[in-house]
Protein backbone atom coordinates (compact mmCIF):
# COMPACT_ATOMS: atom_id res chain seq x y z
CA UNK A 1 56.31 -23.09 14.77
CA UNK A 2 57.81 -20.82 12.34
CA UNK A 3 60.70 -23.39 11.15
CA UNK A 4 57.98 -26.43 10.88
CA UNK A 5 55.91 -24.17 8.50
CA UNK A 6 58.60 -22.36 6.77
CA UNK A 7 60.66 -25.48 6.07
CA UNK A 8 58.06 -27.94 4.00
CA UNK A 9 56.97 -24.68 1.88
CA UNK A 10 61.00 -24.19 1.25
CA UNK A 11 61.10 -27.88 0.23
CA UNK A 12 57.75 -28.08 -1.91
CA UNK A 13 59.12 -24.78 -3.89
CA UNK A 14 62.22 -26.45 -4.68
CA UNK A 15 60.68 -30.20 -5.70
CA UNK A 16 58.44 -28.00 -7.94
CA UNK A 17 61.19 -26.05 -9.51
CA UNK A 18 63.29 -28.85 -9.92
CA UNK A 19 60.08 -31.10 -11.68
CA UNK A 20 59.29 -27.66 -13.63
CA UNK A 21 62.79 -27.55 -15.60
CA UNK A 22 62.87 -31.29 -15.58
CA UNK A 23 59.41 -31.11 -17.85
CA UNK A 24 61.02 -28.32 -20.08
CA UNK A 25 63.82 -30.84 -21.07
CA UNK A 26 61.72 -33.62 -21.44
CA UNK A 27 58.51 -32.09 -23.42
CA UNK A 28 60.32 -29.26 -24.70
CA UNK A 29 59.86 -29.04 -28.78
CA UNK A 30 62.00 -26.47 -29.76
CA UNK A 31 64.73 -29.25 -30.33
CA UNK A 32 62.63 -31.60 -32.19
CA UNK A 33 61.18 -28.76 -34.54
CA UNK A 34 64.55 -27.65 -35.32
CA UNK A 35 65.54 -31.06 -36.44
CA UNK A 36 62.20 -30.89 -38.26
CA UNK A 37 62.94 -27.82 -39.79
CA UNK A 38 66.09 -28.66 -41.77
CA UNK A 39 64.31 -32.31 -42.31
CA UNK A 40 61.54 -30.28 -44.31
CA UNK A 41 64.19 -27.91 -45.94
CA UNK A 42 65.57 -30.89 -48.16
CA UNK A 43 62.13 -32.77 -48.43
CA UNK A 44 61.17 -29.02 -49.97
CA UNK A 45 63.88 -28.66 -52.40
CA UNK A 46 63.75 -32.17 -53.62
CA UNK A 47 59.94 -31.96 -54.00
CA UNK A 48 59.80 -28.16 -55.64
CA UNK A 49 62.09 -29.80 -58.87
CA UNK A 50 59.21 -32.61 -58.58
CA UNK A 51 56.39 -30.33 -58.76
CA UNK A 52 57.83 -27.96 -61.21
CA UNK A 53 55.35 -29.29 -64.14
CA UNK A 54 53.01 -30.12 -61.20
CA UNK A 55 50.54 -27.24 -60.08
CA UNK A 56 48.82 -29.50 -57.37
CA UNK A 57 51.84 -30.45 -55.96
CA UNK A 58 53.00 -26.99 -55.55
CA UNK A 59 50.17 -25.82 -54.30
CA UNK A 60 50.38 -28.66 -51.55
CA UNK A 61 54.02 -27.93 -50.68
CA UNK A 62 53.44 -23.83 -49.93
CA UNK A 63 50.39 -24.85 -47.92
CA UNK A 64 52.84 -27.20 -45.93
CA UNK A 65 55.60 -25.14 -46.04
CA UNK A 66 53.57 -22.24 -44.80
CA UNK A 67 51.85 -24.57 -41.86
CA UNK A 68 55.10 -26.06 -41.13
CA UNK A 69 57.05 -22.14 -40.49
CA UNK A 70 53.78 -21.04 -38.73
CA UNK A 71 54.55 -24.41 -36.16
CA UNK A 72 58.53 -23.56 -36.01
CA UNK A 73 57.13 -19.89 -35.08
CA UNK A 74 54.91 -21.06 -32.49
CA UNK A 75 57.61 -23.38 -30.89
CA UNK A 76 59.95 -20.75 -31.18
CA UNK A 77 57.99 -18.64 -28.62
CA UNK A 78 57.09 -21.03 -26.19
CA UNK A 79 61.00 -22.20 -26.17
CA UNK A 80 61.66 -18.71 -25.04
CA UNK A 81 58.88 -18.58 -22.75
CA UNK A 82 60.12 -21.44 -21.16
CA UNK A 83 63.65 -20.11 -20.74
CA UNK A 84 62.61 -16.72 -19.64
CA UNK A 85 60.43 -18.54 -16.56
CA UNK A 86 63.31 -21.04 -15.99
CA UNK A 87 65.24 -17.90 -15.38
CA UNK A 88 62.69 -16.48 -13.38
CA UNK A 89 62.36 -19.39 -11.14
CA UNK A 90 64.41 -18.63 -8.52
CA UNK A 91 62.73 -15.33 -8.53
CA UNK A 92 59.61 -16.51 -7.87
CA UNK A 93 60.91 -19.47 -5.17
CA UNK A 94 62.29 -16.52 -3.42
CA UNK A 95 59.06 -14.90 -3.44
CA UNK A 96 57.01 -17.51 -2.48
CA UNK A 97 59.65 -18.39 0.62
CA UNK A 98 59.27 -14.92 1.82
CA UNK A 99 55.44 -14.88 1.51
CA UNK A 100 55.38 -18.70 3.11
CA UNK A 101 57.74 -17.53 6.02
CA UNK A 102 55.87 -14.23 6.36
CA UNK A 103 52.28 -15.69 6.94
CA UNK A 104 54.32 -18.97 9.17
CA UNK A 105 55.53 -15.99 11.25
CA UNK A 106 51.87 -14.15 11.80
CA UNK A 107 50.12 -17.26 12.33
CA UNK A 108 52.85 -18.39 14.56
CA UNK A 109 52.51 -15.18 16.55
CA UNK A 110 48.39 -15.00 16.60
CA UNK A 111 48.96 -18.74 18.17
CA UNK A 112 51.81 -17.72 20.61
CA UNK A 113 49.69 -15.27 21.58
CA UNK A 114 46.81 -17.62 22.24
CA UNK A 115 48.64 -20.03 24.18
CA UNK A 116 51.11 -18.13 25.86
CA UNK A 117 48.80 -15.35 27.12
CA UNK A 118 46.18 -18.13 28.51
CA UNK A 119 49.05 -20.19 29.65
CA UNK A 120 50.43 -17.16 31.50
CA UNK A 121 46.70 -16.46 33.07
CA UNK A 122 46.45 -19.91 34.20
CA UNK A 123 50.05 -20.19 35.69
CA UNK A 124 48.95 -16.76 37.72
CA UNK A 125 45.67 -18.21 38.82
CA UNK A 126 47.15 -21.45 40.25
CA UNK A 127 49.03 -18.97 42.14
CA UNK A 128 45.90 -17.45 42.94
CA UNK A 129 44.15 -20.82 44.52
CA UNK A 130 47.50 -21.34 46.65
CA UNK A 131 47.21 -18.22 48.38
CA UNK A 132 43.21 -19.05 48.57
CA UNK A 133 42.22 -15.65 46.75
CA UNK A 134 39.42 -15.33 44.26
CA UNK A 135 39.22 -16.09 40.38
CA UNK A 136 38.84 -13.34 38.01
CA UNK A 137 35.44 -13.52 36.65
CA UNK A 138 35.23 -14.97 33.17
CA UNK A 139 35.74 -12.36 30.17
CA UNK A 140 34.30 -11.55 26.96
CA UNK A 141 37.29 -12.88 25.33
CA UNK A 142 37.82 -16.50 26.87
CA UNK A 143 34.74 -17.15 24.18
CA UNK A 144 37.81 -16.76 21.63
CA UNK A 145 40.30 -18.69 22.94
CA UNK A 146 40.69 -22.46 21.84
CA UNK A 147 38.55 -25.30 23.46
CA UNK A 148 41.17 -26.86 25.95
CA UNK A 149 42.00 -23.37 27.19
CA UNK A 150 38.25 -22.72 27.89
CA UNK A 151 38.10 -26.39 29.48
CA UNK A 152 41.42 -25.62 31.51
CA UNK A 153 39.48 -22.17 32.78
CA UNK A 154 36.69 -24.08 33.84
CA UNK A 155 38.45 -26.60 35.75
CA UNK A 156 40.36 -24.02 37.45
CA UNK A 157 37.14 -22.47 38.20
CA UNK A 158 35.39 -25.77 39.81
CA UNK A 159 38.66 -26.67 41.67
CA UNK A 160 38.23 -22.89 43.21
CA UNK A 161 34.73 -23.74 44.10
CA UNK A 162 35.57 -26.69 45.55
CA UNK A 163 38.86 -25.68 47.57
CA UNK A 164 36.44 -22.95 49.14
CA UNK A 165 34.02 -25.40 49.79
CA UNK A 166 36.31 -27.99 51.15
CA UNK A 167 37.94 -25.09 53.58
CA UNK A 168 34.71 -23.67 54.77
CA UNK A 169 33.87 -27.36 55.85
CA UNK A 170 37.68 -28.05 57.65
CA UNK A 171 36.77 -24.55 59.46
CA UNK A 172 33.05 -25.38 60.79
CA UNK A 173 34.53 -29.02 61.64
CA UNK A 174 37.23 -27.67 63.42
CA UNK A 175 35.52 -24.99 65.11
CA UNK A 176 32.96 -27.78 65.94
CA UNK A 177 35.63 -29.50 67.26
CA UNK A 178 37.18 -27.26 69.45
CA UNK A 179 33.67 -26.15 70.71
CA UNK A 180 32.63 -29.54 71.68
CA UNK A 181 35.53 -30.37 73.48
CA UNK A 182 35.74 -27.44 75.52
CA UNK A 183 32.26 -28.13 76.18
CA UNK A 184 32.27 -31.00 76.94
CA UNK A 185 34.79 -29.93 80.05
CA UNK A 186 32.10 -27.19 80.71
CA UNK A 187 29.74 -30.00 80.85
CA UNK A 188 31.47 -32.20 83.35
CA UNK A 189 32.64 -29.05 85.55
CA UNK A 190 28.16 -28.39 85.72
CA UNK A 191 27.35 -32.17 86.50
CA UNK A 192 29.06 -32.22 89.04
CA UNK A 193 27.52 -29.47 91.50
CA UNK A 194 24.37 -30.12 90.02
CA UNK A 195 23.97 -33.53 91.72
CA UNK A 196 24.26 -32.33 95.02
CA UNK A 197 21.89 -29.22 94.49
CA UNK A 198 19.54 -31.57 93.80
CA UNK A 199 19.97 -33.92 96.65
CA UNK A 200 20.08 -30.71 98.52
CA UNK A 201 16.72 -29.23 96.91
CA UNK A 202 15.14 -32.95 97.60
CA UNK A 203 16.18 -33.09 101.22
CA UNK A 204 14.26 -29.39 101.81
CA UNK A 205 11.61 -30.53 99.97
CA UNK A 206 10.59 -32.96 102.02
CA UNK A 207 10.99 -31.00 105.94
CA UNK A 208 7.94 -30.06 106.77
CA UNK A 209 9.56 -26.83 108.64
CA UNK A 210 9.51 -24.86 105.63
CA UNK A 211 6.60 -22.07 104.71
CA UNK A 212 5.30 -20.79 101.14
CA UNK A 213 8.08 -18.97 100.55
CA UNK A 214 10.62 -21.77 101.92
CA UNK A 215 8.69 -23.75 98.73
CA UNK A 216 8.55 -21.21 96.11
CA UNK A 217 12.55 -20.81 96.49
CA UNK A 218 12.79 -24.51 96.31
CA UNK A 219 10.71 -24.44 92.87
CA UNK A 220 13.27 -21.91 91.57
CA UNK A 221 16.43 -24.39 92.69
CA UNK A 222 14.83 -26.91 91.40
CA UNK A 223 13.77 -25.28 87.47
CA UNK A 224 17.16 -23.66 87.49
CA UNK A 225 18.90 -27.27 88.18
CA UNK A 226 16.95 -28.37 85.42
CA UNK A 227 17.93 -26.14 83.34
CA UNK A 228 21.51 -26.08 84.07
CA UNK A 229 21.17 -29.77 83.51
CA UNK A 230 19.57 -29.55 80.02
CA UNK A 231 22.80 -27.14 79.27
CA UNK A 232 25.09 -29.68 80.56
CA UNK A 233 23.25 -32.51 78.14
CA UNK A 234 23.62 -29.63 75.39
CA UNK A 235 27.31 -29.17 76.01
CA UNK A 236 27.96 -32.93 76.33
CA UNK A 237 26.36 -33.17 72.91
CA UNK A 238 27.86 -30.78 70.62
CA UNK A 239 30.79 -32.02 68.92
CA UNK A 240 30.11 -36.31 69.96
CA UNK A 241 27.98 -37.68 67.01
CA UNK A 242 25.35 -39.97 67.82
CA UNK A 243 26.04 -43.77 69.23
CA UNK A 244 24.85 -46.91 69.14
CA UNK A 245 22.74 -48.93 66.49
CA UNK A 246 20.41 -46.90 64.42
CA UNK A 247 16.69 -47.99 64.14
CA UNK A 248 13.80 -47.01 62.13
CA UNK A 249 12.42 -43.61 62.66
CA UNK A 250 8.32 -42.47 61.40
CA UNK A 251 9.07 -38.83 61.29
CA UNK A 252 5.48 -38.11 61.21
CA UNK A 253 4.67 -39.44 64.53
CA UNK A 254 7.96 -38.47 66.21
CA UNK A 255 7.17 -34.80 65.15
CA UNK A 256 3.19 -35.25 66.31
CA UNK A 257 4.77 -36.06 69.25
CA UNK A 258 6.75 -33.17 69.63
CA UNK A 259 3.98 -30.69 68.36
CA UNK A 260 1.38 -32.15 71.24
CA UNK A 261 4.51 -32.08 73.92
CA UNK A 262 6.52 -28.93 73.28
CA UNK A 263 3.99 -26.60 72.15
CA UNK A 264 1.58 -24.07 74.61
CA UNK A 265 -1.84 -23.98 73.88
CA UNK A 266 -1.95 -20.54 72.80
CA UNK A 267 0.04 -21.52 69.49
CA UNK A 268 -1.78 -23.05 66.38
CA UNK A 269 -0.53 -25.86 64.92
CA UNK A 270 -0.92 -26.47 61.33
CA UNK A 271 0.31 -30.25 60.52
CA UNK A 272 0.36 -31.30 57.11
CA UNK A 273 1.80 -35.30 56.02
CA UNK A 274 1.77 -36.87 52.38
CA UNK A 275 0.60 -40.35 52.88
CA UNK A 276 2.63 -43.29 53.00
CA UNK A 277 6.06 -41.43 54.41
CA UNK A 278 8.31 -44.24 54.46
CA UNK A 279 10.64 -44.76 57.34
CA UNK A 280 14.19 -43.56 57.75
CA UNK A 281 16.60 -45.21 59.42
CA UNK A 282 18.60 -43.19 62.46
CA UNK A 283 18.96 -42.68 65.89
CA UNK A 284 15.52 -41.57 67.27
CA UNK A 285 16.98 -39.46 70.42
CA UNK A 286 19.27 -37.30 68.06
CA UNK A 287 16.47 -37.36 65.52
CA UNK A 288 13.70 -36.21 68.54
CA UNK A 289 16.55 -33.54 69.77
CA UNK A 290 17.06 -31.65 66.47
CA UNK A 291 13.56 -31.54 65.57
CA UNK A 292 12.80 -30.62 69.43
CA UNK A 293 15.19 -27.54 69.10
CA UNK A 294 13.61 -26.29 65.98
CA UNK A 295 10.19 -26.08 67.46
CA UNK A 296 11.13 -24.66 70.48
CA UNK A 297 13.39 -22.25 68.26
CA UNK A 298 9.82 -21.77 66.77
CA UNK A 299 7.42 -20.90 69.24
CA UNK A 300 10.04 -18.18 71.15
CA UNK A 301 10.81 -16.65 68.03
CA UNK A 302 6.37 -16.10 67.89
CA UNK A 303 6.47 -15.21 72.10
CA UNK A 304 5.06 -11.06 72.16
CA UNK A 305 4.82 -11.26 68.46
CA UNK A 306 2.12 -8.85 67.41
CA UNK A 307 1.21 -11.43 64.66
CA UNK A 308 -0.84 -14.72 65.75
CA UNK A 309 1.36 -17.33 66.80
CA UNK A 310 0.85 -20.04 64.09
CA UNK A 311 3.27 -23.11 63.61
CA UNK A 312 3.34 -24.50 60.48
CA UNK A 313 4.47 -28.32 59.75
CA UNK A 314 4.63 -30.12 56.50
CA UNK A 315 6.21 -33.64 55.96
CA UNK A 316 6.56 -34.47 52.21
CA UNK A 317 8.89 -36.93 50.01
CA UNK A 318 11.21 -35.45 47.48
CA UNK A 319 13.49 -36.93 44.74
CA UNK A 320 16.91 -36.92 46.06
CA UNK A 321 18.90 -34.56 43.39
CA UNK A 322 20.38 -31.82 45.14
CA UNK A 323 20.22 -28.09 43.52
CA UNK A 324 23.19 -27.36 44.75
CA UNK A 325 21.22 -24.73 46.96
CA UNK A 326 21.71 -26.10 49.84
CA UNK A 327 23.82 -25.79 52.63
CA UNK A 328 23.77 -30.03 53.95
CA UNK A 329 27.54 -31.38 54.29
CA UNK A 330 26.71 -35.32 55.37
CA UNK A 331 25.85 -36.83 52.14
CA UNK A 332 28.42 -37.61 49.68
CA UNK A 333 27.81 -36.65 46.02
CA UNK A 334 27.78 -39.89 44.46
CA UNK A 335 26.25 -41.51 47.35
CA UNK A 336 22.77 -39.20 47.29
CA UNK A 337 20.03 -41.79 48.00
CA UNK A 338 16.45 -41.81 45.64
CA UNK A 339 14.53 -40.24 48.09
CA UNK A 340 14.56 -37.52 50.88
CA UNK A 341 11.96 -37.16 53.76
CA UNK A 342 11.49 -33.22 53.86
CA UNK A 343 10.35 -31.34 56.78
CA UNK A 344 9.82 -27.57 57.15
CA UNK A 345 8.93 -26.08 60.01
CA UNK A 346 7.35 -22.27 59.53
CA UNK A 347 6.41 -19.54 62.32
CA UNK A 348 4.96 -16.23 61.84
CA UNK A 349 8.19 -14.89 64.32
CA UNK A 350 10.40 -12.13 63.03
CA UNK A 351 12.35 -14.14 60.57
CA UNK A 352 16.28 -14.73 60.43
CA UNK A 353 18.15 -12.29 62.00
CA UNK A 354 19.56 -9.68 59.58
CA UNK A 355 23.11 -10.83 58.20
CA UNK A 356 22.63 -14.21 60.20
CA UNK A 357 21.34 -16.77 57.80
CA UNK A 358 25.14 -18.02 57.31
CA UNK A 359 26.05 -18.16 61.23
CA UNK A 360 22.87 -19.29 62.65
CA UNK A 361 23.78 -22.77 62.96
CA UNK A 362 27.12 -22.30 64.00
CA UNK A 363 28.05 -23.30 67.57
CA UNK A 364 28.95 -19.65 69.16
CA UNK A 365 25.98 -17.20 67.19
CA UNK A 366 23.12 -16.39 68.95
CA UNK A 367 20.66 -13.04 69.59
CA UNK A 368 18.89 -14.48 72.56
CA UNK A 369 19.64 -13.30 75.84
CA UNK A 370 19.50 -16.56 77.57
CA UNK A 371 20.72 -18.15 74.60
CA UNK A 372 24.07 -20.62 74.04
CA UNK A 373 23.99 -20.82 70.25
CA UNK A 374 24.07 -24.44 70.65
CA UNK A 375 20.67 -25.65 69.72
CA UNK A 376 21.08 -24.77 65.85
CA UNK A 377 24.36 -26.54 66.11
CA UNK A 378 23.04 -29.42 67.37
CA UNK A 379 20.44 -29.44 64.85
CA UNK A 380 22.72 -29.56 61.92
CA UNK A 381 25.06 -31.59 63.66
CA UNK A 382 22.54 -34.66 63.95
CA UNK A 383 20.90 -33.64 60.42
CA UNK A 384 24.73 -34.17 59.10
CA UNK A 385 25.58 -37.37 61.33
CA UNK A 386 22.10 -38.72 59.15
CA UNK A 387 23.67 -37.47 55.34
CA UNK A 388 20.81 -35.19 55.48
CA UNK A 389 20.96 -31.54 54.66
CA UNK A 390 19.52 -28.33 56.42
CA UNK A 391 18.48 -24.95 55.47
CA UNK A 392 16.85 -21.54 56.70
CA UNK A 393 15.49 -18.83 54.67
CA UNK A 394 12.87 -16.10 55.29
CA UNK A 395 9.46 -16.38 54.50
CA UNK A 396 7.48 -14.04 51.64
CA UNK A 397 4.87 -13.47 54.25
CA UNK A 398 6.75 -12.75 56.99
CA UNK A 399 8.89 -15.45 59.52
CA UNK A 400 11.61 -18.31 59.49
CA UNK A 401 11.49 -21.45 57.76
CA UNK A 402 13.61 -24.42 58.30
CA UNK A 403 13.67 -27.51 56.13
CA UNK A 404 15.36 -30.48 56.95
CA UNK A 405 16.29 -33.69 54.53
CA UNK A 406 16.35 -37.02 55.37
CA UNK A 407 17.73 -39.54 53.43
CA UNK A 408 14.89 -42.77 52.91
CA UNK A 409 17.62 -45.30 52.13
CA UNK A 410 21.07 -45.26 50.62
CA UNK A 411 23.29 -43.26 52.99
CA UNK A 412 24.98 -44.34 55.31
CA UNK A 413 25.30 -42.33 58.47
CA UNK A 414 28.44 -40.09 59.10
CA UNK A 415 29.63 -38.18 61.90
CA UNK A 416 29.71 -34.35 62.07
């Protein structure tokens, strides 16, 4: 940088030295005055024996001869002038070389230092993203540096974002994966004891030998074989993403459904439905299983609560921009469809567990005694096979909230 501005100052100090002395040779006057000069001398000498009986002419000839040695005078000092900056050329080409070359050198450097520095910074920081550490936050002084290095800093930024993002999904799948296959196995190794229990429960059932407590046992078999079952259906579901054709799917009535099916009498129910929701198109049994395991979720999270048990659900249509708030991983970004179908379900319960709103729907978390941690999973495993999105948060007053979106049209479904 130093040579490409040092060298065309070098060469424009020389082409204007070179046109400077050319000028002095080709307008200079001294010469031509000279010549002028000696001219004059013998017009004067001829003219003063003229103008001896003349006074006019005289008179003319000293006002001439006085104009004419004022002129010679004049071009005397600019001839020597001339030859004393001719000398002083190189002086000054000199000068202005080492002035040129000095401010070539300091904006060279303040550039260096803007590149190289940044350059260095961003060679460290793709470093950084290998190793899969954090970014530096940004500093006061990136507002300084040049617009591509500020656009290079950004990018590195997003692409940090978005390795995290792309690693915290390979995780959850693979930890998906690795819990649905092994359950799966545990699945298959409960089915098939469970078959004969039941035959077994069946067969006492029906001998008339057997007394109150004979059929009180046999209740227990029998709601603990259920049970079991439903576990084994759980397990055989986590990790297999739902099959077959989809269909059309009225989430209002599938969820008045649920609310008149899954939940006691003792809990209020407060159902809320803009008019004219418009259909989505899924698979109704993975649909009806989610949105089964959220109630449910619901009303034990209310059971002994000193609050009253209240279950709050409100069906609405939203435009489908996403805020980037929320925590859905089926929908691709440029595939987001015009419309979502938004549930939330609220209780009055004790809210999200404390330091569990980021593990709650993973396969393994759960604070119930009784409880597999699968239902959540399940949940945002069918929400995700639909390109839908789910979320949990807290509620101001006091409980959970889950909202589920559901795409109207435009997304195809993919498999968790």
């Amino acid at each position: 940088m130093l040579v490409l501005g040092l060298v065309p100052a070098l060469v424009t100090v020389a082409v204007g030295t070179w046109l400077w002395v050319g000028s002095l040779d080709l307008v200079g006057t001294l010469g031509p005055w000279d010549q002028i000069a000696e001219s004059g001398r013998v017009v004067f000498e001829a003219a003063e024996r003229a103008a001896a009986g003349d006074p006019e002419l005289a008179e003319a000839l000293s006002r001439h001869r006085g104009a004419l040695s004022a002129s010679l005078v004049l071009a005397r000092r600019w001839a020597y002038l001339g030859e004393r900056i001719v000398g002083l050329l190189p002086l000054l080409a000199l000068g202005s070389a080492a002035l040129l070359a000095w401010l070539a050198l300091a904006v060279s450097r303040r550039l260096a230092r803007q590149l190289a520095r940044p350059i260095g910074e961003l060679a460290a920081w793709a470093e950084h993203l290998a190793r899969e550490e954090a970014l530096p936050p940004p500093a006061r002084s990136e507002a300084r540096e040049v617009e591509e290095v500020r656009a290079l800093r950004a990018a590195f930024r997003r692409a940090s974002a978005d390795l995290a993002a792309a690693r915290q999904r390979a995780l959850e799948a693979e930890r998906v994966r690795v819990w649905g296959e092994m359950a799966r196995r545990v699945a298959h190794e409960m089915k098939n004891p469970l078959t004969p229990l039941r035959l077994a429960a069946h067969r006492l059932a029906r001998s008339p030998d057997g007394g109150p407590e004979f059929r009180e046992s046999l209740a227990v078999i029998e709601e603990e074989t259920d049970r079991l079952d439903e576990l084994a259906r759980q397990f055989a579901a986590l990790g297999r993403p739902p099959e077959g054709p989809t269909s059309e799917v009225d989430v209002p009535e599938l969820l008045s459904a649920l609310l008149e099916t899954d939940v006691p009498p003792a809990v209020e129910v407060a159902l809320s439905a803009e008019p004219a929701v418009p259909v989505i198109e899924g698979h109704y049994d993975a649909l009806l299983r989610a949105f089964r395991n959220l109630i449910r979720n619901a009303v034990e999270a209310m059971e002994g609560g000193a609050a009253p048990a209240r279950l709050e659900v409100r069906i609405a249509v939203v435009p489908g921009e996403d805020d980037g708030t929320w925590a859905g991983r089926g929908a691709p970004t440029d595939a987001r469809p015009p419309r979502w179908v938004e549930v939330t379900i609220a209780d009055a319960g004790p809210g999200l567990p404390a330091g569990g709103r980021d593990r709650i729907f993973e396969p393994d978390y759960t604070t119930k005694s009784r409880g597999t941690g699968l239902g959540l999973a399940l949940v945002r495993q069918a929400v995700d096979a639909h390109g839908g999105q789910v979320d949990a948060r807290d509620r101001p007053g006091g409980g959970a909230e889950f909202t589920v979106r559901l795409p109207v049209a435009g997304v195809a479904a993919t498999s968790a």
